[in-house]
C-alpha atoms as a PDB file:
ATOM      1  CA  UNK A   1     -22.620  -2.512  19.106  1.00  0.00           C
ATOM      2  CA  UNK A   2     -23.283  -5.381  16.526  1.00  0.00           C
ATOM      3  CA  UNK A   3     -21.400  -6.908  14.526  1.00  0.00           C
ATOM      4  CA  UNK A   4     -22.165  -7.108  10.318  1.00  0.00           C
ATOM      5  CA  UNK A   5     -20.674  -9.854   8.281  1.00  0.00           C
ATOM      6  CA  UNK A   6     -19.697  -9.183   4.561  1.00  0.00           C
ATOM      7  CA  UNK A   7     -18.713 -11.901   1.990  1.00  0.00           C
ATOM      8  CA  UNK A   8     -16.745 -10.892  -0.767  1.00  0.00           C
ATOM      9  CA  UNK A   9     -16.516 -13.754  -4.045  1.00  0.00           C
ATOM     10  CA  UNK A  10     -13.055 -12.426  -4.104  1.00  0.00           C
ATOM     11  CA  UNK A  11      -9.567 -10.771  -2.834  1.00  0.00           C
ATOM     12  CA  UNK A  12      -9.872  -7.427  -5.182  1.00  0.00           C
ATOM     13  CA  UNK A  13     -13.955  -7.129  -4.119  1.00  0.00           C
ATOM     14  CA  UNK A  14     -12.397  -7.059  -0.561  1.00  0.00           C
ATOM     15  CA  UNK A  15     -10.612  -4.351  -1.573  1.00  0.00           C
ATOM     16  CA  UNK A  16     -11.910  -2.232  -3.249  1.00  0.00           C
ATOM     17  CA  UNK A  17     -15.222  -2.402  -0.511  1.00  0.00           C
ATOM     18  CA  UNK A  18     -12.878  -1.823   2.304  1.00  0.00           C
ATOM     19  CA  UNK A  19     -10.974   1.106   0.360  1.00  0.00           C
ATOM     20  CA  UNK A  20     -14.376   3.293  -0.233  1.00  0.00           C
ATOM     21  CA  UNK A  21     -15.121   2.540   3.875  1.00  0.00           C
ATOM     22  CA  UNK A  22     -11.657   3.708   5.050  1.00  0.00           C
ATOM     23  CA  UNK A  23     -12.261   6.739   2.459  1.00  0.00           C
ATOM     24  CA  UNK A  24     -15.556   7.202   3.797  1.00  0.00           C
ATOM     25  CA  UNK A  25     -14.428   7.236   7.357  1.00  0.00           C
ATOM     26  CA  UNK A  26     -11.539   9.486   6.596  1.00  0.00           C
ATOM     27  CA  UNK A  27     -13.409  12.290   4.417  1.00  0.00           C
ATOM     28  CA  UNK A  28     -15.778  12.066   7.461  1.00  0.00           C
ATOM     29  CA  UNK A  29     -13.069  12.739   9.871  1.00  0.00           C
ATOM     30  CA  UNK A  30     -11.667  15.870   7.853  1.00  0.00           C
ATOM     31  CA  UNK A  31     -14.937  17.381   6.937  1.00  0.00           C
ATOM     32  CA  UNK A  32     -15.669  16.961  11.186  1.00  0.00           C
ATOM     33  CA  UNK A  33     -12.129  17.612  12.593  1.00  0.00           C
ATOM     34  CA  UNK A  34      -9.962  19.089   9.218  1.00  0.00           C
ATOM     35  CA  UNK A  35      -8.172  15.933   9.582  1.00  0.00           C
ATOM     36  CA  UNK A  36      -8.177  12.505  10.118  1.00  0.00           C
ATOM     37  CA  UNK A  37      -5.702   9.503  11.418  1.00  0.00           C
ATOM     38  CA  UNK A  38      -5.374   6.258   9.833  1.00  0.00           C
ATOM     39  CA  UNK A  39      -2.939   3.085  11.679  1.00  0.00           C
ATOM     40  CA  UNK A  40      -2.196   0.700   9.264  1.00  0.00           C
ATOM     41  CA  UNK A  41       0.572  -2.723   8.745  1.00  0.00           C
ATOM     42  CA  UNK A  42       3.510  -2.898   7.200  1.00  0.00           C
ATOM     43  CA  UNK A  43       4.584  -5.916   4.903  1.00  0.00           C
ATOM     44  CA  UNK A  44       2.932  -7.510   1.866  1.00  0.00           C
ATOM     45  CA  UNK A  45      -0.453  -7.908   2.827  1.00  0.00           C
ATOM     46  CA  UNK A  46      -2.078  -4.979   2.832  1.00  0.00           C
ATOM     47  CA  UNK A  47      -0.474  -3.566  -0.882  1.00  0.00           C
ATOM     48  CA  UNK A  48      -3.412  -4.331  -2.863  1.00  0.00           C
ATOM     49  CA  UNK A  49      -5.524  -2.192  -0.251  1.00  0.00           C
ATOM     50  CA  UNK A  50      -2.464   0.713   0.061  1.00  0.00           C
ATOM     51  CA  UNK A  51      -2.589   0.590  -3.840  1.00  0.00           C
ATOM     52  CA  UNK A  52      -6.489   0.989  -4.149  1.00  0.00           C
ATOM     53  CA  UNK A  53      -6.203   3.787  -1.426  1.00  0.00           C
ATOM     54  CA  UNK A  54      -3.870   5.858  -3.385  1.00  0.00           C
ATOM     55  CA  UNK A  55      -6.225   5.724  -6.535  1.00  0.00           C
ATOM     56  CA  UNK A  56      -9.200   7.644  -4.529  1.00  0.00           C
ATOM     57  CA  UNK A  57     -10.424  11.184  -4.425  1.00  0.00           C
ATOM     58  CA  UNK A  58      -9.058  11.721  -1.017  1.00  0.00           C
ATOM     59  CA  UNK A  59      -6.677  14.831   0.159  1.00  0.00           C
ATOM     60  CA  UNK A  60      -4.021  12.776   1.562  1.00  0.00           C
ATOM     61  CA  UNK A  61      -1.982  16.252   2.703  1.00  0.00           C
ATOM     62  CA  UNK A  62      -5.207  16.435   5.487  1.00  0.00           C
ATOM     63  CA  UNK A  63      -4.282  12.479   6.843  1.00  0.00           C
ATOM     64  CA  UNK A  64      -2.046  11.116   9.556  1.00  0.00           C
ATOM     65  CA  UNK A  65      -0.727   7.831   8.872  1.00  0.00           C
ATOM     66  CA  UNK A  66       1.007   6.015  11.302  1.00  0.00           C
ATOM     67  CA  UNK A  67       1.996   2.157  11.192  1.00  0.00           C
ATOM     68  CA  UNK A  68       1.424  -0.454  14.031  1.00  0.00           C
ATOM     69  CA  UNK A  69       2.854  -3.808  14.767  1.00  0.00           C
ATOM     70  CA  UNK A  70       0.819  -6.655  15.546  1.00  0.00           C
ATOM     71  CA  UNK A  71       3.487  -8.970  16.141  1.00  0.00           C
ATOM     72  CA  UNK A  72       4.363 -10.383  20.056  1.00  0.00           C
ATOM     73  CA  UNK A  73       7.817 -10.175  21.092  1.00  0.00           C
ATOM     74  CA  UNK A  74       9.146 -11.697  24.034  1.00  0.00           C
ATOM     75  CA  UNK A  75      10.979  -9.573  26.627  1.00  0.00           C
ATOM     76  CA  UNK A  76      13.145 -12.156  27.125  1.00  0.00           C
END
């Protein structure tokens, strides 16, 4: 597998390139499987990507979100 690098000039072209690619991934996913599964973060960062996600043609009743936690914490 290779890698690709994208620039974006700015925050909200980030965005909105990564929101059509997870929407792209997930219509794939339904139209294969009738569903799909997305993992995303909590917290403030990603709300300009939730917020561009909820403004897409996507049927969000077909899509299994679940959050994750990158964050280490000790077992001490």
């Amino acid at each position: 597998m290779s890698l690709i690098e994208n620039k974006f000039k700015t925050k909200a072209e980030l965005e909105t390139n990564l929101a059509s690619a997870i929407v792209a991934q997930l219509n794939k996913d339904i139209k294969q499987s009738g569903k799909a599964v997305i993992a995303v973060s909590g917290g403030s960062t990603p709300k300009a990507l939730f917020e561009e996600l909820s403004n897409t043609d996507l049927d969000w009743s077909k899509v299994i979100v679940t959050l994750i936690d990158e964050r280490w914490v000790d077992n001490a």
